[in-house]
Structure formats: C-alpha cells, structure tokens
PDB file of N, CA and C in Angstrom:
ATOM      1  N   UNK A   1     127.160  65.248 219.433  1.00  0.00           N
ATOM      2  CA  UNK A   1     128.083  66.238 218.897  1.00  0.00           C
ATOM      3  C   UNK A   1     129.443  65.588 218.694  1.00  0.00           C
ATOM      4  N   UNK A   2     130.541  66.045 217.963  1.00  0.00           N
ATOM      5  CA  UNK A   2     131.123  65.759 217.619  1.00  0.00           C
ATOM      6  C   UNK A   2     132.508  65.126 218.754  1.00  0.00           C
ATOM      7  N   UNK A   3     132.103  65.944 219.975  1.00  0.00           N
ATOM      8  CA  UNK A   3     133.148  65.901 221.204  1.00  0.00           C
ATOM      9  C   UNK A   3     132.236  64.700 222.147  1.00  0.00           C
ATOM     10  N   UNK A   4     131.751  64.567 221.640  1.00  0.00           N
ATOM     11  CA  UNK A   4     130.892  63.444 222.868  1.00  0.00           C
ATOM     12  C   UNK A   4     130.875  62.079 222.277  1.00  0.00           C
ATOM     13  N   UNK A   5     130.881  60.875 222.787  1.00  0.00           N
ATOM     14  CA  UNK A   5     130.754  59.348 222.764  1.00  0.00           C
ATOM     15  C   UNK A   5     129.942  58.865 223.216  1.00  0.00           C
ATOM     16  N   UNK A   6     129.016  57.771 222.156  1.00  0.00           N
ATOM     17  CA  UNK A   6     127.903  57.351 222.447  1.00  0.00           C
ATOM     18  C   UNK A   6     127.845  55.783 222.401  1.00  0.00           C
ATOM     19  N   UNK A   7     127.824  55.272 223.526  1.00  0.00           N
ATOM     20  CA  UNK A   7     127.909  53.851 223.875  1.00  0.00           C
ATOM     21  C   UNK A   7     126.380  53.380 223.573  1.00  0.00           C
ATOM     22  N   UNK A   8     125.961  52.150 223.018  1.00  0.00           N
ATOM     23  CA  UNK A   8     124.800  51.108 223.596  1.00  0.00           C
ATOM     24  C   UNK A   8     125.112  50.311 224.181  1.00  0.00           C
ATOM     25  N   UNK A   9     124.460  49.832 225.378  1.00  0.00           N
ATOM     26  CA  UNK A   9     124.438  49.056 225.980  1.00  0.00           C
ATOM     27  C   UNK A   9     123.171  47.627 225.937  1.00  0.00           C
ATOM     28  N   UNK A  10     123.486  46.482 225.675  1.00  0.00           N
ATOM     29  CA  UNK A  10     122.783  45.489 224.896  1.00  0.00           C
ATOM     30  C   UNK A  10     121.911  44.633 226.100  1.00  0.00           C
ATOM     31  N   UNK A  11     122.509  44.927 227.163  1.00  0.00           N
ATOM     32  CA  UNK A  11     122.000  44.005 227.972  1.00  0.00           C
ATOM     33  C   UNK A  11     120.676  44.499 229.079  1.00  0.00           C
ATOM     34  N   UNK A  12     121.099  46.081 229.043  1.00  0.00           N
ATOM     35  CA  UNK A  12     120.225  46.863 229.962  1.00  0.00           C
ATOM     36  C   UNK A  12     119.960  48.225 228.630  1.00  0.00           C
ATOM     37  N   UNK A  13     118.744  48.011 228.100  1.00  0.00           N
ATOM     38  CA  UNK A  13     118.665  48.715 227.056  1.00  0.00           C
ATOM     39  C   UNK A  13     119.239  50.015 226.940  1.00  0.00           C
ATOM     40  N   UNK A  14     119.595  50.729 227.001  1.00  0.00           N
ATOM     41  CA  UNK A  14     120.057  52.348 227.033  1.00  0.00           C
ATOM     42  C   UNK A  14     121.231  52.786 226.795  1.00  0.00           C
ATOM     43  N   UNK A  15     121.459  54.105 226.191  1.00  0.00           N
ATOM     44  CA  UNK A  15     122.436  54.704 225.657  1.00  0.00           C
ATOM     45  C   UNK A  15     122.958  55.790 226.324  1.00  0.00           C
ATOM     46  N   UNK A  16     124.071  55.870 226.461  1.00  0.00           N
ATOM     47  CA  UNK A  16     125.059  56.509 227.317  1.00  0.00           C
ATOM     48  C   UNK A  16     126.130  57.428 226.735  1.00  0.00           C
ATOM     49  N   UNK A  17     125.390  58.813 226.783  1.00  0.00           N
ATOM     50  CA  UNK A  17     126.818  60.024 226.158  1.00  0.00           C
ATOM     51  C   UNK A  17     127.974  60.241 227.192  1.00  0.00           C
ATOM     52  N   UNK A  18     129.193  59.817 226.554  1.00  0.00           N
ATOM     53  CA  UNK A  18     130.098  60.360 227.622  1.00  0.00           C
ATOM     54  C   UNK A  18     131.095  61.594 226.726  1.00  0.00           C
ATOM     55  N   UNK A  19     131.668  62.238 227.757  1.00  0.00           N
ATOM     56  CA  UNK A  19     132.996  62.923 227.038  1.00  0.00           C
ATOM     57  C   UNK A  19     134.303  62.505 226.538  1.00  0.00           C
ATOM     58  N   UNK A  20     134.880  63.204 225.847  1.00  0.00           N
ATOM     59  CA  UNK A  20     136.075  62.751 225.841  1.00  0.00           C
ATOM     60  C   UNK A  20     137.088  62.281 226.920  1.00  0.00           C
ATOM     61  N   UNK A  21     136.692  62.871 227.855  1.00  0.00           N
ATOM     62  CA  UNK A  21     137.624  62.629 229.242  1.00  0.00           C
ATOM     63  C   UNK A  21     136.815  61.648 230.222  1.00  0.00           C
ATOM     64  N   UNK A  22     135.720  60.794 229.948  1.00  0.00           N
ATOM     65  CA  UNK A  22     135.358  59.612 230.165  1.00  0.00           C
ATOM     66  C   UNK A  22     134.055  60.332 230.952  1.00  0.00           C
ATOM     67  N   UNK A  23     133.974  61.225 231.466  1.00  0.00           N
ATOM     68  CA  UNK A  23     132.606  61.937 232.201  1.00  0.00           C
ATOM     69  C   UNK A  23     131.089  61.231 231.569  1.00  0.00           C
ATOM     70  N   UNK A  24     129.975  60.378 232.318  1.00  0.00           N
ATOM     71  CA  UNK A  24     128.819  60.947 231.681  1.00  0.00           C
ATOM     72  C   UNK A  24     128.331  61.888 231.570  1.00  0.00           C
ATOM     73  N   UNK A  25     127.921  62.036 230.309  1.00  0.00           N
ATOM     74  CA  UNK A  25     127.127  63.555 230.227  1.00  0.00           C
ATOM     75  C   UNK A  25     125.523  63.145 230.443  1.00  0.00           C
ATOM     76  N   UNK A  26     125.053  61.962 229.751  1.00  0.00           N
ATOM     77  CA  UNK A  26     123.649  61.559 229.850  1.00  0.00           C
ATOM     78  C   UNK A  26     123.534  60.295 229.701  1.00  0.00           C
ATOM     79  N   UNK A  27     122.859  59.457 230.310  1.00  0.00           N
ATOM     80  CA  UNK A  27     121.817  58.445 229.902  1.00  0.00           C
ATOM     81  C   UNK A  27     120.616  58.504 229.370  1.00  0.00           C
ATOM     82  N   UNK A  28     120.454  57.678 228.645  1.00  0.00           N
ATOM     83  CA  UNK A  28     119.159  57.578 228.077  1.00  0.00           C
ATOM     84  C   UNK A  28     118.806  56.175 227.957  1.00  0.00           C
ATOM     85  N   UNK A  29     117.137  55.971 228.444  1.00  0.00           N
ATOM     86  CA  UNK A  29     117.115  54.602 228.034  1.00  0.00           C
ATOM     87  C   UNK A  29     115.638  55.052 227.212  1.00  0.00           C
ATOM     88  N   UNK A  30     116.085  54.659 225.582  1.00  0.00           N
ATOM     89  CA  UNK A  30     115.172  54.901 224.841  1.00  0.00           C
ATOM     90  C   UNK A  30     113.675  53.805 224.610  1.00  0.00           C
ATOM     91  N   UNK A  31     113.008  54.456 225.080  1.00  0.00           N
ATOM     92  CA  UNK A  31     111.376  54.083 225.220  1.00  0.00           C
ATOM     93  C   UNK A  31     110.703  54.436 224.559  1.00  0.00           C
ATOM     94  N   UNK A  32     109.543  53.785 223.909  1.00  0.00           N
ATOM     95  CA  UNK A  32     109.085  54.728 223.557  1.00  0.00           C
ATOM     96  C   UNK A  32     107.844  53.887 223.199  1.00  0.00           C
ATOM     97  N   UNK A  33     106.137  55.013 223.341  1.00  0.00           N
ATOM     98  CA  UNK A  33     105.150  54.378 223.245  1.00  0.00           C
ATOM     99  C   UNK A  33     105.152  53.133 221.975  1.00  0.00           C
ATOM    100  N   UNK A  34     105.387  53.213 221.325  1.00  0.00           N
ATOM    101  CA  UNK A  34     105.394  52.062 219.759  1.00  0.00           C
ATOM    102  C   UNK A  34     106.831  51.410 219.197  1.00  0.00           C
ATOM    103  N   UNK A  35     107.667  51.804 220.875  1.00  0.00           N
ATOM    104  CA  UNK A  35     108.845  50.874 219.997  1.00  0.00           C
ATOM    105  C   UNK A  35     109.672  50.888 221.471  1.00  0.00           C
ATOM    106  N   UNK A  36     109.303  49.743 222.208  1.00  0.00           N
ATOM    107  CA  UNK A  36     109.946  49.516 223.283  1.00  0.00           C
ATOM    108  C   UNK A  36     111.123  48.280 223.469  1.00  0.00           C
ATOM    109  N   UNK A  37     112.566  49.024 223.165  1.00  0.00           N
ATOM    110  CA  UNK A  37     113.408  48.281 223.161  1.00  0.00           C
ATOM    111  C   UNK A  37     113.456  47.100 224.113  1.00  0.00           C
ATOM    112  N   UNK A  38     113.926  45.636 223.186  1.00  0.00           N
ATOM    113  CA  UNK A  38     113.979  44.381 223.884  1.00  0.00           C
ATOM    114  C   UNK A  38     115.805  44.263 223.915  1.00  0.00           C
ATOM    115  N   UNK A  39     116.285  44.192 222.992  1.00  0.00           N
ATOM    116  CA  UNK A  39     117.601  43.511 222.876  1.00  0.00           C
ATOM    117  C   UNK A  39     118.121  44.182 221.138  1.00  0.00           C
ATOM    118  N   UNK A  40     118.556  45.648 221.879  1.00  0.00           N
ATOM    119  CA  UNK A  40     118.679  46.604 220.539  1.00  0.00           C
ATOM    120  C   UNK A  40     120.360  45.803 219.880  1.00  0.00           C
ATOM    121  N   UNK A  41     120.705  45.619 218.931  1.00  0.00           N
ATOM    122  CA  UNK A  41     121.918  45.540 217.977  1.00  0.00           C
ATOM    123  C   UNK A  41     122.920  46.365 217.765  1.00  0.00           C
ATOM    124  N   UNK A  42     122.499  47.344 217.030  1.00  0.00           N
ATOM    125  CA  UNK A  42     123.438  48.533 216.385  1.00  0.00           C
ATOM    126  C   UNK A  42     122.619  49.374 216.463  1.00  0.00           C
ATOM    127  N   UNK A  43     123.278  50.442 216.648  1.00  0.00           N
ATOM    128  CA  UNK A  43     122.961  51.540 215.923  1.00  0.00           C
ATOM    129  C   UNK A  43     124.213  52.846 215.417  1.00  0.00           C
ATOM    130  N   UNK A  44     123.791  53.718 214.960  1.00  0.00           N
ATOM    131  CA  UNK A  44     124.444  54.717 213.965  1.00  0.00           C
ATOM    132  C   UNK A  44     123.366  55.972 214.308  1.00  0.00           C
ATOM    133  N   UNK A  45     124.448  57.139 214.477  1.00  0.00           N
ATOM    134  CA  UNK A  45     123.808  58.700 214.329  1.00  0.00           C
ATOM    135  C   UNK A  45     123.397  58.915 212.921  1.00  0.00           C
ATOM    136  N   UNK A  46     122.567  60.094 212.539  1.00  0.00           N
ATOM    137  CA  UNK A  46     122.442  60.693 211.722  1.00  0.00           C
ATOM    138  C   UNK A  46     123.044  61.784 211.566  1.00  0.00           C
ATOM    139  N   UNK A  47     122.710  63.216 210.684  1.00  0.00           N
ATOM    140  CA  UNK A  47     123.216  63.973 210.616  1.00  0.00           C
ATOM    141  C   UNK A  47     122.832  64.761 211.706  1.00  0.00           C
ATOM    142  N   UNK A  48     121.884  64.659 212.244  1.00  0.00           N
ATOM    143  CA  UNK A  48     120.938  65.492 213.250  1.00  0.00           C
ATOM    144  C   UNK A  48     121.311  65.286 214.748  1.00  0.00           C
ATOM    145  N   UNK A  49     122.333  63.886 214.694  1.00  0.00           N
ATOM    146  CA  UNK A  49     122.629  63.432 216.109  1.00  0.00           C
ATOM    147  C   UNK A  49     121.603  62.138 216.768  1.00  0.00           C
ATOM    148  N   UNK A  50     120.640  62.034 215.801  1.00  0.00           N
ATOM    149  CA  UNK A  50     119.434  60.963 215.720  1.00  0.00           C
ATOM    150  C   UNK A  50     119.961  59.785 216.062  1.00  0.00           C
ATOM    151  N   UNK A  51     119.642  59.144 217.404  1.00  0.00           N
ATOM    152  CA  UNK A  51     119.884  57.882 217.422  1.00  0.00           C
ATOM    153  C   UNK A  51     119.251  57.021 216.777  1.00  0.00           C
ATOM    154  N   UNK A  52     119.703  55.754 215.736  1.00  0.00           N
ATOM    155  CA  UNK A  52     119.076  54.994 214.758  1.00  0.00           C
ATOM    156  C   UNK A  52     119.155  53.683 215.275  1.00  0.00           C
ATOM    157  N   UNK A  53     118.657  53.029 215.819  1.00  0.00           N
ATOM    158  CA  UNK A  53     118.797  51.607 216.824  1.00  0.00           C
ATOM    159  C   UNK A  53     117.803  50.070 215.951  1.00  0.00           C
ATOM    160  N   UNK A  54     118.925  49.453 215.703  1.00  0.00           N
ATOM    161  CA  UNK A  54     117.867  48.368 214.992  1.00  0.00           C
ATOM    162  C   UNK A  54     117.679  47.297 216.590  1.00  0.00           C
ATOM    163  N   UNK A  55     116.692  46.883 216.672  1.00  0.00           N
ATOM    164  CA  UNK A  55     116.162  45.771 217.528  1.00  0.00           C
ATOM    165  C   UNK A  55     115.910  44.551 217.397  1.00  0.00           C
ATOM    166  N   UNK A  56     116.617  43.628 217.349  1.00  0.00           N
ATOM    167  CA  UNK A  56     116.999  42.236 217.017  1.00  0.00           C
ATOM    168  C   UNK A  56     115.869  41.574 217.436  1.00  0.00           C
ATOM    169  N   UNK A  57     115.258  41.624 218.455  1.00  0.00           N
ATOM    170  CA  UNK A  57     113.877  40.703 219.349  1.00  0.00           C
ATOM    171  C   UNK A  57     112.708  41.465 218.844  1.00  0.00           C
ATOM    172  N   UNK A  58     112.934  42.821 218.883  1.00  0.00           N
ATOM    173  CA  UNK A  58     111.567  43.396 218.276  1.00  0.00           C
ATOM    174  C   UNK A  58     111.618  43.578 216.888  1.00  0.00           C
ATOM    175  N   UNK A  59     112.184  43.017 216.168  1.00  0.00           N
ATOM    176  CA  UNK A  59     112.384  43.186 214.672  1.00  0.00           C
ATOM    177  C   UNK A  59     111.837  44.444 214.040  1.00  0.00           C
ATOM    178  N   UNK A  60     112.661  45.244 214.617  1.00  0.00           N
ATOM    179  CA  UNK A  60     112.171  46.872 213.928  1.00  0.00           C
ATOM    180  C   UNK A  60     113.565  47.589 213.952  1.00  0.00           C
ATOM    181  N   UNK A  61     113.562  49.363 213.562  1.00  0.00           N
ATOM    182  CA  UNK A  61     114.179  49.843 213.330  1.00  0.00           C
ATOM    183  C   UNK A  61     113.781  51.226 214.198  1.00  0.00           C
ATOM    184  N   UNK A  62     114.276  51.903 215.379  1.00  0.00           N
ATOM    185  CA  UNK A  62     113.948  53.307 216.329  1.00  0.00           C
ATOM    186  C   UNK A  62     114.338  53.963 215.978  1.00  0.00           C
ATOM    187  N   UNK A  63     114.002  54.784 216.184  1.00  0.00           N
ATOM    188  CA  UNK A  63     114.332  56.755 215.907  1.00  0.00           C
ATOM    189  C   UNK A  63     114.170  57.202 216.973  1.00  0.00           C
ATOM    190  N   UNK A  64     115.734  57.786 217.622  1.00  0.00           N
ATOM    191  CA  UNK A  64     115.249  58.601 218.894  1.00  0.00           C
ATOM    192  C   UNK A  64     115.903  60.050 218.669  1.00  0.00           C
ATOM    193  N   UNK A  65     115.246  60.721 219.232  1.00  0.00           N
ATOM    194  CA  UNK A  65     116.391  62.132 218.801  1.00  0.00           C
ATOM    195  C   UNK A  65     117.741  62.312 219.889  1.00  0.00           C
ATOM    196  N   UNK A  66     118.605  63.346 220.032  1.00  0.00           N
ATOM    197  CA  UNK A  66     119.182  63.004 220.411  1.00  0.00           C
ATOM    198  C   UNK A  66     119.255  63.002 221.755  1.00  0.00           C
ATOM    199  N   UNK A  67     118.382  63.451 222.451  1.00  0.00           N
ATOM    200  CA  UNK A  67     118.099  63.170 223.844  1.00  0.00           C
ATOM    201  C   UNK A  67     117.366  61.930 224.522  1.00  0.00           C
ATOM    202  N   UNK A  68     116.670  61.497 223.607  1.00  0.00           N
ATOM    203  CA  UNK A  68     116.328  60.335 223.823  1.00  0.00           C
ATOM    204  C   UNK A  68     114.788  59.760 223.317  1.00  0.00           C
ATOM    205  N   UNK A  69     114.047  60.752 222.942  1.00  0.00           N
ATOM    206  CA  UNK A  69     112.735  61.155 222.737  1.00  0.00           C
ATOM    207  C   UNK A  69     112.281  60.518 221.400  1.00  0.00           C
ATOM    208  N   UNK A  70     111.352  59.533 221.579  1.00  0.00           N
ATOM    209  CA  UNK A  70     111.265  58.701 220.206  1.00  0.00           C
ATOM    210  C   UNK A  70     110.614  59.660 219.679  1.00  0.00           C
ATOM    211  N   UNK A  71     111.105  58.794 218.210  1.00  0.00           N
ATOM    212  CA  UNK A  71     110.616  59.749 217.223  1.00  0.00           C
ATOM    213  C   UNK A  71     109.700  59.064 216.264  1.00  0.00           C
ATOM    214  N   UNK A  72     110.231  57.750 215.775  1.00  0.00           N
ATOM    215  CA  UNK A  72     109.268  57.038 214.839  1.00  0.00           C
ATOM    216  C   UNK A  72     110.056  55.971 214.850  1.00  0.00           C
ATOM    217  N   UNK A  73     109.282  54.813 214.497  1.00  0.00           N
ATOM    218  CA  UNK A  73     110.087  53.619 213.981  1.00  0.00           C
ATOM    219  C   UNK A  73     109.599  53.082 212.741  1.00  0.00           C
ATOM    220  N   UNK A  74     109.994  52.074 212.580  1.00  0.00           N
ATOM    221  CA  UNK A  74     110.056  51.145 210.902  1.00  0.00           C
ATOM    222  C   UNK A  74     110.318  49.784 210.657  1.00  0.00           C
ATOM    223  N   UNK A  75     109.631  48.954 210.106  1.00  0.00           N
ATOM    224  CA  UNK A  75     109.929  48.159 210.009  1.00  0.00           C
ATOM    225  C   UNK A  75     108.996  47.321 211.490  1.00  0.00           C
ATOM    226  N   UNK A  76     109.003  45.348 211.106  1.00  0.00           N
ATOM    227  CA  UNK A  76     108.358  44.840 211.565  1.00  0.00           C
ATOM    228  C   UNK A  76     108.602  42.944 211.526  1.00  0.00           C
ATOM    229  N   UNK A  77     108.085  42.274 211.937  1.00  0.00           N
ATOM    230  CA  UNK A  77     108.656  40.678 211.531  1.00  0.00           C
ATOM    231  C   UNK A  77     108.104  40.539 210.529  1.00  0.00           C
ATOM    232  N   UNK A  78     108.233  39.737 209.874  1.00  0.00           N
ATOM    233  CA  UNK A  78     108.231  38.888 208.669  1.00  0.00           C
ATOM    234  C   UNK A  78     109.015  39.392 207.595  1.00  0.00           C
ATOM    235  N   UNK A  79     108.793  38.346 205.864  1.00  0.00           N
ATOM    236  CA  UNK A  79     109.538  38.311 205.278  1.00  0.00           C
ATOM    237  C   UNK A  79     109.563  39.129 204.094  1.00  0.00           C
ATOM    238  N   UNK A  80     108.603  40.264 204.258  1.00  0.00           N
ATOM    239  CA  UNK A  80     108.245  40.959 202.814  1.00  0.00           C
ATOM    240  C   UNK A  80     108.711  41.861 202.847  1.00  0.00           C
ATOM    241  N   UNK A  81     108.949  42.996 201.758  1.00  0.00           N
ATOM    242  CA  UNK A  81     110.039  43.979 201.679  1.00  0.00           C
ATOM    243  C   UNK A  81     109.754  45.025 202.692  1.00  0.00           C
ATOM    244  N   UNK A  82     110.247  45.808 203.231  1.00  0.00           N
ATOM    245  CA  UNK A  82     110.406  46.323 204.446  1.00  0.00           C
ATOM    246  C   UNK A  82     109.910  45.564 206.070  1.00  0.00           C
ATOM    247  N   UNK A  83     109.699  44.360 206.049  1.00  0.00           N
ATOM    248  CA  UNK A  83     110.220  43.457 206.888  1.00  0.00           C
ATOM    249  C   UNK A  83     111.132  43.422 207.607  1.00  0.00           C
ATOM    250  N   UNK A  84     111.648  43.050 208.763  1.00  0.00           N
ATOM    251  CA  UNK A  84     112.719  42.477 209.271  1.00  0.00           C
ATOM    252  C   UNK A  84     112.687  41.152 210.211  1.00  0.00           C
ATOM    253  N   UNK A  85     113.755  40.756 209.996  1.00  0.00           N
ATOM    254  CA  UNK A  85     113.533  39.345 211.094  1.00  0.00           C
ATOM    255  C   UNK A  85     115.372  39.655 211.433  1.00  0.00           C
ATOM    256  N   UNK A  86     115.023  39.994 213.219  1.00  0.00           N
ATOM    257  CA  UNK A  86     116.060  39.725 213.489  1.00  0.00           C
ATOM    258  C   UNK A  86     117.168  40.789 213.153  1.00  0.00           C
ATOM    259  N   UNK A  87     117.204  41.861 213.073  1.00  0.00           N
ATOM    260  CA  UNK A  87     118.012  43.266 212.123  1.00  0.00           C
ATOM    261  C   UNK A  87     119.219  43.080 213.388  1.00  0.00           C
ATOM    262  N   UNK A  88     120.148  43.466 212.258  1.00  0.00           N
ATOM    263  CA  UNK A  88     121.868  43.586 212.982  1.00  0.00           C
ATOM    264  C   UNK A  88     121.916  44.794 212.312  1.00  0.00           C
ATOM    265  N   UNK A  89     122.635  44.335 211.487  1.00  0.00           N
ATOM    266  CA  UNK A  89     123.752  45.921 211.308  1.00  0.00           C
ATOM    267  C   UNK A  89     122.941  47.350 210.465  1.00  0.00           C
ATOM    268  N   UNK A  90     123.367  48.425 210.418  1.00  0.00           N
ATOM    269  CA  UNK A  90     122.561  49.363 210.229  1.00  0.00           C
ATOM    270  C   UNK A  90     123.855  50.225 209.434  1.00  0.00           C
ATOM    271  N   UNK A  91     123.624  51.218 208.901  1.00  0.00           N
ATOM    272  CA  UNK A  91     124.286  52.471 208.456  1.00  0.00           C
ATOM    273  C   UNK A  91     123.571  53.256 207.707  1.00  0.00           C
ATOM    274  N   UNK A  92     124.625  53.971 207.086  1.00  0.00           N
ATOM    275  CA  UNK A  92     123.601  55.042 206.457  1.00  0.00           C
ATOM    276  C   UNK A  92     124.725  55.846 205.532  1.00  0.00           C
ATOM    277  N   UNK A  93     123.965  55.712 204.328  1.00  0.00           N
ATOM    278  CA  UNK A  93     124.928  55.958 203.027  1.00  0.00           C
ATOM    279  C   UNK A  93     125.219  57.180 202.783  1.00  0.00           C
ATOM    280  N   UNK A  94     126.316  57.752 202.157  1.00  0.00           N
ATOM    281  CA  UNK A  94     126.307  59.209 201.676  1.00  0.00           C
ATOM    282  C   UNK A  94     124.859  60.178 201.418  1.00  0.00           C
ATOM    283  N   UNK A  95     124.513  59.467 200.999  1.00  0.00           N
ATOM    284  CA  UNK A  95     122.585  60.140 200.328  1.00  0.00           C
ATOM    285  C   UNK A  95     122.034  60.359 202.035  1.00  0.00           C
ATOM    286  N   UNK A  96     121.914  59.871 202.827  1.00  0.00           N
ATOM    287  CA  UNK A  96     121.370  59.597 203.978  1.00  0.00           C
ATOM    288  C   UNK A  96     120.457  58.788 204.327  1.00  0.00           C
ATOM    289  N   UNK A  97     119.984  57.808 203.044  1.00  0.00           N
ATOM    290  CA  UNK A  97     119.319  56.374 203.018  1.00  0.00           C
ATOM    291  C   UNK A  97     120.142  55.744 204.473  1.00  0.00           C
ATOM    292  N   UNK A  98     119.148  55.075 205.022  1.00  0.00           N
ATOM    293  CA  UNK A  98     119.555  53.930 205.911  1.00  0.00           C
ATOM    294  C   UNK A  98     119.380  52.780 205.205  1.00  0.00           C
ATOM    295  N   UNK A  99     120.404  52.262 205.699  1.00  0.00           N
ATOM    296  CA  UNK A  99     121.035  50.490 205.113  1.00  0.00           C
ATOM    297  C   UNK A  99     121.014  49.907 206.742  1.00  0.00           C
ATOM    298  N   UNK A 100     119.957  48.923 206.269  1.00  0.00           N
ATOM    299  CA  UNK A 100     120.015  47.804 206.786  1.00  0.00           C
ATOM    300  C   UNK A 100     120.204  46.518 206.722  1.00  0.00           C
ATOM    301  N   UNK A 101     120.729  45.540 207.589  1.00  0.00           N
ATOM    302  CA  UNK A 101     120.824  44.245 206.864  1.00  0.00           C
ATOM    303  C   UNK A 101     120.239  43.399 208.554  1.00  0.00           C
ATOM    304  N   UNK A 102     119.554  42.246 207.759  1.00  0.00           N
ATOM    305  CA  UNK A 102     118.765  41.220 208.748  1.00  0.00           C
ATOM    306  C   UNK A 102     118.795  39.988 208.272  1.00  0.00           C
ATOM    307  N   UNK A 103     118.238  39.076 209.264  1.00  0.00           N
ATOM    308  CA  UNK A 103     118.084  37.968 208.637  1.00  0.00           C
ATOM    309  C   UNK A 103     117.126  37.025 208.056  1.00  0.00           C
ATOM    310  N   UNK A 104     116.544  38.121 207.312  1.00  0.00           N
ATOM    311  CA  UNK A 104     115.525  37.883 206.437  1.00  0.00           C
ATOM    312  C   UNK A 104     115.931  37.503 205.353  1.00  0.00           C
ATOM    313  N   UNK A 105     115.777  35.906 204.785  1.00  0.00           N
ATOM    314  CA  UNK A 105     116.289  35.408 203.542  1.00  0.00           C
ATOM    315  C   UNK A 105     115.084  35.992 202.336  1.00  0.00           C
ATOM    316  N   UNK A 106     114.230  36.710 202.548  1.00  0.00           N
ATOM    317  CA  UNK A 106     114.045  37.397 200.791  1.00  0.00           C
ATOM    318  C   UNK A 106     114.583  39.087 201.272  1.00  0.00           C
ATOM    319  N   UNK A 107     115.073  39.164 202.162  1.00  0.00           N
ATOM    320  CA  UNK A 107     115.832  40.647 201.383  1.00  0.00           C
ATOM    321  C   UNK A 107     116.043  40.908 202.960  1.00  0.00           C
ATOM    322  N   UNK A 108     117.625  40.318 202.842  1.00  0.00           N
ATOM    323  CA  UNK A 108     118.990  40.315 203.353  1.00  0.00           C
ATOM    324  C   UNK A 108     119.232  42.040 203.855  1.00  0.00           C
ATOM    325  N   UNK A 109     119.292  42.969 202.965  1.00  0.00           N
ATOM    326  CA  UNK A 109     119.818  44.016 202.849  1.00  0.00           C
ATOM    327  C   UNK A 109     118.580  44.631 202.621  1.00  0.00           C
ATOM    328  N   UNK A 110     118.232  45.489 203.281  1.00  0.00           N
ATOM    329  CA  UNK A 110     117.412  47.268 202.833  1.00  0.00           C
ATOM    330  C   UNK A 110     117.762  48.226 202.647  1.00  0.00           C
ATOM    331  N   UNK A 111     117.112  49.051 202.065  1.00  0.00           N
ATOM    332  CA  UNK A 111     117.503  50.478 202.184  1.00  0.00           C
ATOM    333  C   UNK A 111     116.117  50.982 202.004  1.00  0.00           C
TER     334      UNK A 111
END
C-alpha cells in the first residue's frame, strides 16, 4: 500500500514491509514450489501490490502476491527469447508490460 515500505533483502532471501515510522509490519520470505529464490536482484510492485522479483542465480522472473504467496514465474537460462541469463533490473511500463533486462547477449532487454 501506498503507506508501507518494501525492502529486499539479497543476502537472506526475503522481503520486509515496514511503516513509515520504521515498524515491521511483515516479513516474507518468498518460496515457492517452482521458484525458489537463490540470490533475487530487483524487484518492482505492480498495480495489485504484486511482488515482481527477478533472480540472478535462478535465471527467472517471481510473482508473489502481496503477502507473499507465489503466484507464477517466467522465464529460464539460456539464450532464446524469453530466456534469461543472469536478470538484474526489472520495471514495468505505463501499459503494465514488465521490462526486463539481463545478461543475455541475444536479447539484452524483454518485455
């Protein structure tokens, strides 16, 4: 929500809502049967509050909702279009396409 702050933490996988006045409100360490975070990157909310977590070691892309509860993921190693090797940065465009970028030299950038 709009009053709450949402930290990742890179080293001990999980995400952490706090308040404005520094309070946790929740942890979460997002798990999930088909997409078990190694060494997550970035991530970005959606409109829904959807945590969007790209995973640098597991070369994929998570969906958790906003409590923590996977939802689906995307994406996989290698080099063919919806591929990833290695995913960093993430966003998500006016339209609500997710943009990704990795370091996959045939396609740098997704959407």
């Amino acid at each position: 929500t709009p009053e709450e702050i949402v930290v990742l933490s890179y080293r001990n996988p999980c995400v952490s809502v706090y308040s404005y006045s520094h309070q946790l409100i929740r942890e979460m360490i997002p798990l999930g049967e088909n997409c078990q975070l190694k060494l997550p990157a970035r991530f970005v909310l959606d409109t829904f509050s959807n945590i969007i977590l790209t995973d640098f070691e597991s070369h994929c892309v998570c969906v958790y909702s906003d409590r923590g509860e996977f939802l689906h993921k995307f994406g996989k190693e290698g080099d063919l279009k919806g591929d990833f090797i290695q995913p960093r940065g993430i966003t998500i465009c006016p339209q609500g396409r997710i943009i990704v970028a990795s370091d996959n030299p045939n396609h740098p950038i997704q959407i």
